[in-house]
C-alpha atoms as a PDB file:
ATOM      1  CA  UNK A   1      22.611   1.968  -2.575  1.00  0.00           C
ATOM      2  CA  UNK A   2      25.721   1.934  -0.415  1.00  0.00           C
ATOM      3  CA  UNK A   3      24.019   5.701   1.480  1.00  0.00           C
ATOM      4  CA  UNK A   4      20.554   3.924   1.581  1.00  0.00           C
ATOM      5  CA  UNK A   5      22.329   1.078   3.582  1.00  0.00           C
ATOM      6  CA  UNK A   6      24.067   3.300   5.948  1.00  0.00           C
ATOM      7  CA  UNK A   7      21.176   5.599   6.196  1.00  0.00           C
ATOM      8  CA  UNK A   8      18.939   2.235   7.218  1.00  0.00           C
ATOM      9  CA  UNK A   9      21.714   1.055   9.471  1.00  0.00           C
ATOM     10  CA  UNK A  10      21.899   4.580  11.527  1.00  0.00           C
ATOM     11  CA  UNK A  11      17.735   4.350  11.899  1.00  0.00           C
ATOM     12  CA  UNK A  12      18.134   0.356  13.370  1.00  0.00           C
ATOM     13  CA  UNK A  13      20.768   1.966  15.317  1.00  0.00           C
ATOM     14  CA  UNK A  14      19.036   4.709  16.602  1.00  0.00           C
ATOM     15  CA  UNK A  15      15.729   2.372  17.080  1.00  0.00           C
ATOM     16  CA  UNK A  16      18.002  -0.163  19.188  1.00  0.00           C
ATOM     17  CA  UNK A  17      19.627   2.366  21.514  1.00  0.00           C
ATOM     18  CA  UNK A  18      16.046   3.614  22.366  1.00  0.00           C
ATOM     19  CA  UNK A  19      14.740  -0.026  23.080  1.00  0.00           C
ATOM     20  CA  UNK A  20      14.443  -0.692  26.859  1.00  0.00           C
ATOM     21  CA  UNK A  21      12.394  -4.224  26.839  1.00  0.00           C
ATOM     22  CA  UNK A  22      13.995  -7.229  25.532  1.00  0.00           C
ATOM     23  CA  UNK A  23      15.940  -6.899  22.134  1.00  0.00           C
ATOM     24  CA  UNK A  24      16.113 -10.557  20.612  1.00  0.00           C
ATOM     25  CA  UNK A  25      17.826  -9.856  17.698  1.00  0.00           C
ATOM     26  CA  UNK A  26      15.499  -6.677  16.634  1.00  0.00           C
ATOM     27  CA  UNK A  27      12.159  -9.129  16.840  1.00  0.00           C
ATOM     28  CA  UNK A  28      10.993  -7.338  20.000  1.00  0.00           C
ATOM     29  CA  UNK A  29      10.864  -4.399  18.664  1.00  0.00           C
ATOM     30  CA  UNK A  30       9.221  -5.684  15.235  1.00  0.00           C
ATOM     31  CA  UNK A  31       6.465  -7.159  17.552  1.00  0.00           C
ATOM     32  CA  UNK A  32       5.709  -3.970  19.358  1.00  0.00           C
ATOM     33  CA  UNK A  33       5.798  -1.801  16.080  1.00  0.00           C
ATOM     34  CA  UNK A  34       4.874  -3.873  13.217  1.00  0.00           C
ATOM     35  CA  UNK A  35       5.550  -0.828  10.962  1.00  0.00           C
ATOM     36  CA  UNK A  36       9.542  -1.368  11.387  1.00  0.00           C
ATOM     37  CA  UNK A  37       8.984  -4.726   9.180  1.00  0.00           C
ATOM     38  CA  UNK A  38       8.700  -2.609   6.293  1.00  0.00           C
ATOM     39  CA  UNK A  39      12.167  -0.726   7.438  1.00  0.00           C
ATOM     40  CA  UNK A  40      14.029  -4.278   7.915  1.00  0.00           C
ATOM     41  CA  UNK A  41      12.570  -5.492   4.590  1.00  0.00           C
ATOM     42  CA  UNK A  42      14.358  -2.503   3.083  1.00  0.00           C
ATOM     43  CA  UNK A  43      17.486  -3.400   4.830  1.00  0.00           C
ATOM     44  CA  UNK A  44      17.356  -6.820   3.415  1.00  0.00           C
ATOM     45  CA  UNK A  45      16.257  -5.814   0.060  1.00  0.00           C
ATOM     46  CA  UNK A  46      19.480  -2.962  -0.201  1.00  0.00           C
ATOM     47  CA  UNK A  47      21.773  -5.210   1.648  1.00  0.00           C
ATOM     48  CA  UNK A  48      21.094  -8.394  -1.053  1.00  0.00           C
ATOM     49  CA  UNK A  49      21.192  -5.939  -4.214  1.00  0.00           C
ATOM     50  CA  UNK A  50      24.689  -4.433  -3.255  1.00  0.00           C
ATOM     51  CA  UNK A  51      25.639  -8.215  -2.431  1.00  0.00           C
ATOM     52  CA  UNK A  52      24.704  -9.162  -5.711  1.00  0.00           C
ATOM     53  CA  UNK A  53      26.945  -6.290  -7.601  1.00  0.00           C
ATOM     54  CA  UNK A  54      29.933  -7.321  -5.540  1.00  0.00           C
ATOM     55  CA  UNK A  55      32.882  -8.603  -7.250  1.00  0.00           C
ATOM     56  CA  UNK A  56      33.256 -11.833  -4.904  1.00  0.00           C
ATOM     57  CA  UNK A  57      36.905 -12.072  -6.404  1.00  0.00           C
ATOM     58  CA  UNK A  58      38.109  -8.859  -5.586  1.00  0.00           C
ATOM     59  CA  UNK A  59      39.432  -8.556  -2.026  1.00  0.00           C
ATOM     60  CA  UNK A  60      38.101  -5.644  -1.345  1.00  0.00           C
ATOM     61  CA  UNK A  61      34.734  -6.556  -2.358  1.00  0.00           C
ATOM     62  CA  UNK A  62      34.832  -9.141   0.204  1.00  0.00           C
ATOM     63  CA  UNK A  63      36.040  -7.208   2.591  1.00  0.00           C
ATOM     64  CA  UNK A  64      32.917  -4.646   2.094  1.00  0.00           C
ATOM     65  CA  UNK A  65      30.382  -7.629   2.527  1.00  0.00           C
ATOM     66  CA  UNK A  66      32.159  -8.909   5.376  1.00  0.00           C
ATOM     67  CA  UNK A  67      31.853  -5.157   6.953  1.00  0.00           C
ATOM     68  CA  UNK A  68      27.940  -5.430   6.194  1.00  0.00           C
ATOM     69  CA  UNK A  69      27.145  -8.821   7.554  1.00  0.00           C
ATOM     70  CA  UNK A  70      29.351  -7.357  10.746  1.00  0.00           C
ATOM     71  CA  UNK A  71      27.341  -4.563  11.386  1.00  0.00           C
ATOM     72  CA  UNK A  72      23.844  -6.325  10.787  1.00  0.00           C
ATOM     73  CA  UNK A  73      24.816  -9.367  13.547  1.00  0.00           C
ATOM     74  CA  UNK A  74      26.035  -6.167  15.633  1.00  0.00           C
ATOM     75  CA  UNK A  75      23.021  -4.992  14.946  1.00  0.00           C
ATOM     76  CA  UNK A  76      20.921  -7.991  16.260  1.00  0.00           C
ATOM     77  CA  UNK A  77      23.252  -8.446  19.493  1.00  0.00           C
ATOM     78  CA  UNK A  78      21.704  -7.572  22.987  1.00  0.00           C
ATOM     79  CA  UNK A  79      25.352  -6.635  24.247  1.00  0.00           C
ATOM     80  CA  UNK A  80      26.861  -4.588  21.404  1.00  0.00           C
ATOM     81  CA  UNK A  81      28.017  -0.552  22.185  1.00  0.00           C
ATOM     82  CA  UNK A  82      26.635   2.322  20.066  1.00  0.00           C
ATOM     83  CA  UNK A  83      29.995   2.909  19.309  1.00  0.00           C
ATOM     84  CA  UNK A  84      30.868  -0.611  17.483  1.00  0.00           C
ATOM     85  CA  UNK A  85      28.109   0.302  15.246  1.00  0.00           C
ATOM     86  CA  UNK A  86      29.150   3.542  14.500  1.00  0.00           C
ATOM     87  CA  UNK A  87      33.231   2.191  13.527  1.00  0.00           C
ATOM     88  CA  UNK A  88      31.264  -0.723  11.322  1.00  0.00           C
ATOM     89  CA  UNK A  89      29.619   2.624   9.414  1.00  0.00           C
ATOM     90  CA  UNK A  90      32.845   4.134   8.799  1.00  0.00           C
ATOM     91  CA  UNK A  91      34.404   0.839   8.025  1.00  0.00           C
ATOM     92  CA  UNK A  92      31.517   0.470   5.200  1.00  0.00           C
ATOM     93  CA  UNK A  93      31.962   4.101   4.358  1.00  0.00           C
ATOM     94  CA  UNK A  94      35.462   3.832   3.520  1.00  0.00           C
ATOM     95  CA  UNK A  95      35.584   0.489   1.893  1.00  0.00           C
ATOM     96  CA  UNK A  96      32.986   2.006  -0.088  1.00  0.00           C
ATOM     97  CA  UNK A  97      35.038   4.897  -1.207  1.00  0.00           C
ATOM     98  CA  UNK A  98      37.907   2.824  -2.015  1.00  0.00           C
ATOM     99  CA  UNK A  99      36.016   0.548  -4.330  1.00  0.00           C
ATOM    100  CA  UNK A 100      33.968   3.871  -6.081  1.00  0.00           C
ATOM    101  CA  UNK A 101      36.708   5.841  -6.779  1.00  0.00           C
ATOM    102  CA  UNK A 102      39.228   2.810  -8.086  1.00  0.00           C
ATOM    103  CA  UNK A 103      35.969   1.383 -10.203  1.00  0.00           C
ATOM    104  CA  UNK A 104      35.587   5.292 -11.596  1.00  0.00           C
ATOM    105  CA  UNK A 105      39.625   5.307 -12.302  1.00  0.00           C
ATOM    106  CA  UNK A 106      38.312   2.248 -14.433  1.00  0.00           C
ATOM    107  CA  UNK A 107      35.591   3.509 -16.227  1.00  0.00           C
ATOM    108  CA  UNK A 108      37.394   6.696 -16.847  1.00  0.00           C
ATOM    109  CA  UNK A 109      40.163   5.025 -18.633  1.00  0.00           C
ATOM    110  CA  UNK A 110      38.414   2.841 -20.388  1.00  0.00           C
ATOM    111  CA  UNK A 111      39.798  -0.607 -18.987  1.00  0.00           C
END
């Protein structure tokens, strides 16, 4: 789910650096291609199922939701860089990592 995210994010990305007319938090562009609502419900739909298998104890965790909610306001601002974007996917990319392999150290041992 985590690649599906990061794959969708990379897409809006792409989508938003191409935009020349008025962003307003991605709605111009949903208006002038309605076909990109079915994109954004996907977003939504990966971004609330990896929410919901979060541990909201663990640190980490939080820290991986927090990276995800960053990139997706990033995502709706008129003023953010390509580049911010791109550090929020390798912050998600690495948080992600972190939590796999530690969860997989887990399961492996049997605790």
């Amino acid at each position: 789910m985590l690649a599906e995210l990061i794959s969708l994010l990379v897409a809006a990305s792409v989508i938003k650096a191409k935009w020349k007319d008025k962003w307003d938090k991605g709605r111009g562009a949903l208006g002038a291609d309605p076909a990109l609502l079915e994109k954004l419900e996907r977003i939504v739909l990966t971004q609330t199922k990896i929410r919901l298998l979060l541990n909201p104890i663990e640190v980490d965790h939080q820290h991986l939701y927090q990276a995800i909610e960053t990139a997706f306001t990033r995502l709706q601002s008129e003023e953010s860089l390509d580049s911010e974007t791109e550090a929020d996917i390798e912050i998600i990319t690495g948080l992600g990592q972190s939590i796999l392999k530690r969860e997989w150290q887990r399961v492996k041992l049997g605790t």
